[in-house]
Protein backbone atom coordinates (compact mmCIF):
# COMPACT_ATOMS: atom_id res chain seq x y z
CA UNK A 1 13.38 -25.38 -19.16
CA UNK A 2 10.43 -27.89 -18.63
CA UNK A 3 8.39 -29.21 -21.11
CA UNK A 4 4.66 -29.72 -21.10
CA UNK A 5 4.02 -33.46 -21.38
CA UNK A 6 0.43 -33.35 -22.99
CA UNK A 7 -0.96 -37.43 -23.12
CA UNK A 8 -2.62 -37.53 -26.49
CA UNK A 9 -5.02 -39.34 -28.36
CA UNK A 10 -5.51 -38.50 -31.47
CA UNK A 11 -5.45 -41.55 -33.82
CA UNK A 12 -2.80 -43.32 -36.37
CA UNK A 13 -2.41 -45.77 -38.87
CA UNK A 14 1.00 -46.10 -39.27
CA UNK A 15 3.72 -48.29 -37.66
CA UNK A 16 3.14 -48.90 -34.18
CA UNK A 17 4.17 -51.91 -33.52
CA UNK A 18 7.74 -50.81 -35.04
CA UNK A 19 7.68 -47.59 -32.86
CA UNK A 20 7.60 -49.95 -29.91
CA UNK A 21 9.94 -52.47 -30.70
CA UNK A 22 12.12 -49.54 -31.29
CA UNK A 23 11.58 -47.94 -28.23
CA UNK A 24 12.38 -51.19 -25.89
CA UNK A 25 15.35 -51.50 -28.07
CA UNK A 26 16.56 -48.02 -27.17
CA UNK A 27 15.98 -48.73 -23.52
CA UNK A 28 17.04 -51.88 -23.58
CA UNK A 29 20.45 -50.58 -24.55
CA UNK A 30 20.36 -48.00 -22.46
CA UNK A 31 19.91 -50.30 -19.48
CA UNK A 32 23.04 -52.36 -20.40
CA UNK A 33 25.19 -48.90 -20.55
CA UNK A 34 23.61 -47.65 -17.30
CA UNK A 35 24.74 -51.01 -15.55
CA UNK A 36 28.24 -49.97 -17.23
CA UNK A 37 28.25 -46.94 -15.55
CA UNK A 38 28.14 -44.85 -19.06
CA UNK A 39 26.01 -42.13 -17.87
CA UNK A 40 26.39 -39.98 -20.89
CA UNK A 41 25.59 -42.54 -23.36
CA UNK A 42 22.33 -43.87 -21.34
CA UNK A 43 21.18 -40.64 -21.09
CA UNK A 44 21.40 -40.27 -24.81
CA UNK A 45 19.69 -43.29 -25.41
CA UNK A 46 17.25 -42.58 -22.66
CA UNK A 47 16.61 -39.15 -23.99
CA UNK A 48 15.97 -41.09 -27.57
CA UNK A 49 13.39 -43.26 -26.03
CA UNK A 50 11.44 -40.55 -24.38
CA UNK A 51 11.08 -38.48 -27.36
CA UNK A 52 9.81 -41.58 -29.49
CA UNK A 53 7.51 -42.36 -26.49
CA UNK A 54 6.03 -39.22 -26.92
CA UNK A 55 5.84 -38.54 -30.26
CA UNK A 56 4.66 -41.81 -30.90
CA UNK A 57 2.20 -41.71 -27.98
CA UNK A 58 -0.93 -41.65 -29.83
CA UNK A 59 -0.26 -44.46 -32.22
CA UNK A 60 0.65 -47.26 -29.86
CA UNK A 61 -1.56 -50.34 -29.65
CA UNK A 62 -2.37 -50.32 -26.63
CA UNK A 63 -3.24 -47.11 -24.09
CA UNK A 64 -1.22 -49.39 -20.93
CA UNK A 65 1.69 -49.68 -22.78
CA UNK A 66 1.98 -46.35 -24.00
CA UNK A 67 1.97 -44.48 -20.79
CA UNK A 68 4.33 -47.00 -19.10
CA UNK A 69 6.80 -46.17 -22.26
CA UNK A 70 6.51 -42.60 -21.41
CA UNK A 71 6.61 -43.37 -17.49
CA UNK A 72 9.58 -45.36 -17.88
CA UNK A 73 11.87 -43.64 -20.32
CA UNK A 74 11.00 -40.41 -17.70
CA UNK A 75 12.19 -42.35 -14.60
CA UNK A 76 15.40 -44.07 -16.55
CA UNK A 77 16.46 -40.24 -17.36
CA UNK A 78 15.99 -38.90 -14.11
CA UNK A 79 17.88 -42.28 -12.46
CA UNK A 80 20.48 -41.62 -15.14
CA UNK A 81 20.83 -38.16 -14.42
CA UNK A 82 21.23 -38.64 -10.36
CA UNK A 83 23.90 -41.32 -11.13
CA UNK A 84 25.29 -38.46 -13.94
CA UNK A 85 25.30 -36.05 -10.28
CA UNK A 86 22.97 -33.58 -12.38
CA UNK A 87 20.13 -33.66 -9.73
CA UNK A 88 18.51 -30.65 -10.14
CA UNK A 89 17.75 -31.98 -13.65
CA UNK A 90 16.80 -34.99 -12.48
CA UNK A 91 14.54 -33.29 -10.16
CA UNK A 92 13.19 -31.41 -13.25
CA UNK A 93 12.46 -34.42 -15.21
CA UNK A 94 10.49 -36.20 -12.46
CA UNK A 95 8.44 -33.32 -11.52
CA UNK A 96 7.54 -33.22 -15.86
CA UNK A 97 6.45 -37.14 -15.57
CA UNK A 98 4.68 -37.01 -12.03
CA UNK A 99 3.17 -33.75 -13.17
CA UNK A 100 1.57 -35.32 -16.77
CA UNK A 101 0.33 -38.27 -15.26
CA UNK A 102 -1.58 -36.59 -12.57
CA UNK A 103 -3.04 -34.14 -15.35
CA UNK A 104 -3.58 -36.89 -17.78
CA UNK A 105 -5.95 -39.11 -14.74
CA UNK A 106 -8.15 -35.98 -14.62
CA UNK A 107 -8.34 -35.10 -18.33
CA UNK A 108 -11.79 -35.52 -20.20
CA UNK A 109 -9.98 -34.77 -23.64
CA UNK A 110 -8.25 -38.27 -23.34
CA UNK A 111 -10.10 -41.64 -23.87
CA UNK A 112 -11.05 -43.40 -20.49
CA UNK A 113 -8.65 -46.22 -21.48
CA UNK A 114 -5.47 -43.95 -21.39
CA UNK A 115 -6.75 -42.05 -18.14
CA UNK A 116 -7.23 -45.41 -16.45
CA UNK A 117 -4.13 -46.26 -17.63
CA UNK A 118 -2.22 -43.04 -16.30
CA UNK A 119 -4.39 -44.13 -12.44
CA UNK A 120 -2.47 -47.32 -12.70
CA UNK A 121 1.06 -45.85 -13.30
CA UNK A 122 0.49 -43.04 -11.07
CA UNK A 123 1.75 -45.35 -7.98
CA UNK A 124 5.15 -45.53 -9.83
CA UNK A 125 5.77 -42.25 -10.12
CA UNK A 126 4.45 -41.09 -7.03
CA UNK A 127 7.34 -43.51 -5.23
CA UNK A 128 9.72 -42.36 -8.00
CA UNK A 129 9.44 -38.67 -6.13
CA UNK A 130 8.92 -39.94 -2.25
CA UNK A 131 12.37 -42.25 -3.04
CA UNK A 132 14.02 -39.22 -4.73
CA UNK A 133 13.03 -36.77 -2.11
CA UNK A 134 14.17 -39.48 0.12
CA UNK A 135 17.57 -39.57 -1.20
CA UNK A 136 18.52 -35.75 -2.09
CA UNK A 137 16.15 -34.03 -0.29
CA UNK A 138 12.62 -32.01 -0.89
CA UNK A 139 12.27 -30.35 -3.76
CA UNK A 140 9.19 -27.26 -3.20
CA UNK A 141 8.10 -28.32 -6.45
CA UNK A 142 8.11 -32.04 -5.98
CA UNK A 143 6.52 -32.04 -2.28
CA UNK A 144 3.69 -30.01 -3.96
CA UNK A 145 2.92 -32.84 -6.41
CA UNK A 146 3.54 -35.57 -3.76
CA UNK A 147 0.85 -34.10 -1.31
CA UNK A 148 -1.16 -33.80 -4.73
CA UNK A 149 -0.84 -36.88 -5.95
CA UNK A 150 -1.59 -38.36 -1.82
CA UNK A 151 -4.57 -37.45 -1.77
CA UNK A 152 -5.02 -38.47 -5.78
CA UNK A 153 -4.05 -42.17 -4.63
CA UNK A 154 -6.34 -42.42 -1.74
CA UNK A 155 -9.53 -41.13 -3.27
CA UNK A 156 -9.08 -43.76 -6.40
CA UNK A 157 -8.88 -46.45 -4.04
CA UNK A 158 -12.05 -45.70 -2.27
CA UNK A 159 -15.32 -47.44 -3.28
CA UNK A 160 -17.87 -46.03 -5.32
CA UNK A 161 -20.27 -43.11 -3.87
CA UNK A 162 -17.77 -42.00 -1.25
CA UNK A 163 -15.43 -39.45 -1.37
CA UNK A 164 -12.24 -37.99 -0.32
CA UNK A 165 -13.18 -37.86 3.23
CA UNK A 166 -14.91 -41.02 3.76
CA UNK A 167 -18.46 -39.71 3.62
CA UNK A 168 -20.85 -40.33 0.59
CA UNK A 169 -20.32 -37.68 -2.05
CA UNK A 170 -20.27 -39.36 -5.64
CA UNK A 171 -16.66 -40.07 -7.91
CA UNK A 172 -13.25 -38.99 -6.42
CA UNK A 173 -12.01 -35.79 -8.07
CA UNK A 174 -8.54 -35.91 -8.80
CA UNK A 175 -7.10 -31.93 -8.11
């Protein structure tokens, strides 16, 4: 079953700097068990870090750092997965990362510092689904979010005033 990634904003006064340091810890380790070839116990510790990542989302520091938690501890549980052989989960859990960053560039709910923030990571996990796809073949739902995402990544590159197609037309729109 997927689950909804929502970015949020809403704001916090308690320990963020803690929920952080906590979080890198918890990847941390579950980069030295991945290099061990412990699948089961970096996914565990992956899985940890993604749910602190999100639950903590809103009450990080910074907006940057935030989404690259929640980018991150998505892409170490789907790498962790493939390596587990489970790629249909895998598969899953990109097309839940890939699919909340795209939603969260074009969201008006979220403060322009986190969408600007999702832009930037967006590259990642764009080549996070091309490499998978790559690798174990296209997934209907993850081709649909590539070609999505495509044409996402060209029209935030182009200057201002012009659109999709090269020809004035105000801001990008990201669909």
């Amino acid at each position: 079953m997927l689950i909804d990634i929502a970015f949020r904003d809403d704001a916090g006064n308690d320990d963020r700097a803690d929920a952080e340091q906590h979080w890198q810890r918890l990847t941390t380790q579950g980069n030295a068990l991945f290099r061990l070839g412990d699948w089961d116990h970096a996914l565990a510790l992956y899985e940890h870090a993604r749910s602190l990542a999100l639950s903590r989302f809103a009450h990080w520091p910074h907006a940057e750092r935030a989404v690259v938690a929640v980018v991150v501890s998505y892409l170490n549980l789907s790498e962790a997965l493939v390596r587990a052989g489970r790629i249909d989960e895998a598969s899953a859990v990109l097309f839940e990362v890939h699919g909340a960053v795209l939603r969260a560039v074009d969201d008006p709910h979220l403060k322009p510092a986190i969408r600007q923030a999702a832009q930037r990571n967006l590259r990642e996990s764009y080549g996070a689904v091309l490499r998978f796809q790559e690798l174990h073949g296209e997934r209907a739902e993850l081709a649909r979010l590539a070609r999505q995402s495509g044409a996402c990544l060209v029209a935030a590159t182009l200057p201002p005033g012009i659109g999709p197609s090269g020809m004035p037309g105000g801001a990008p729109t990201f669909h």
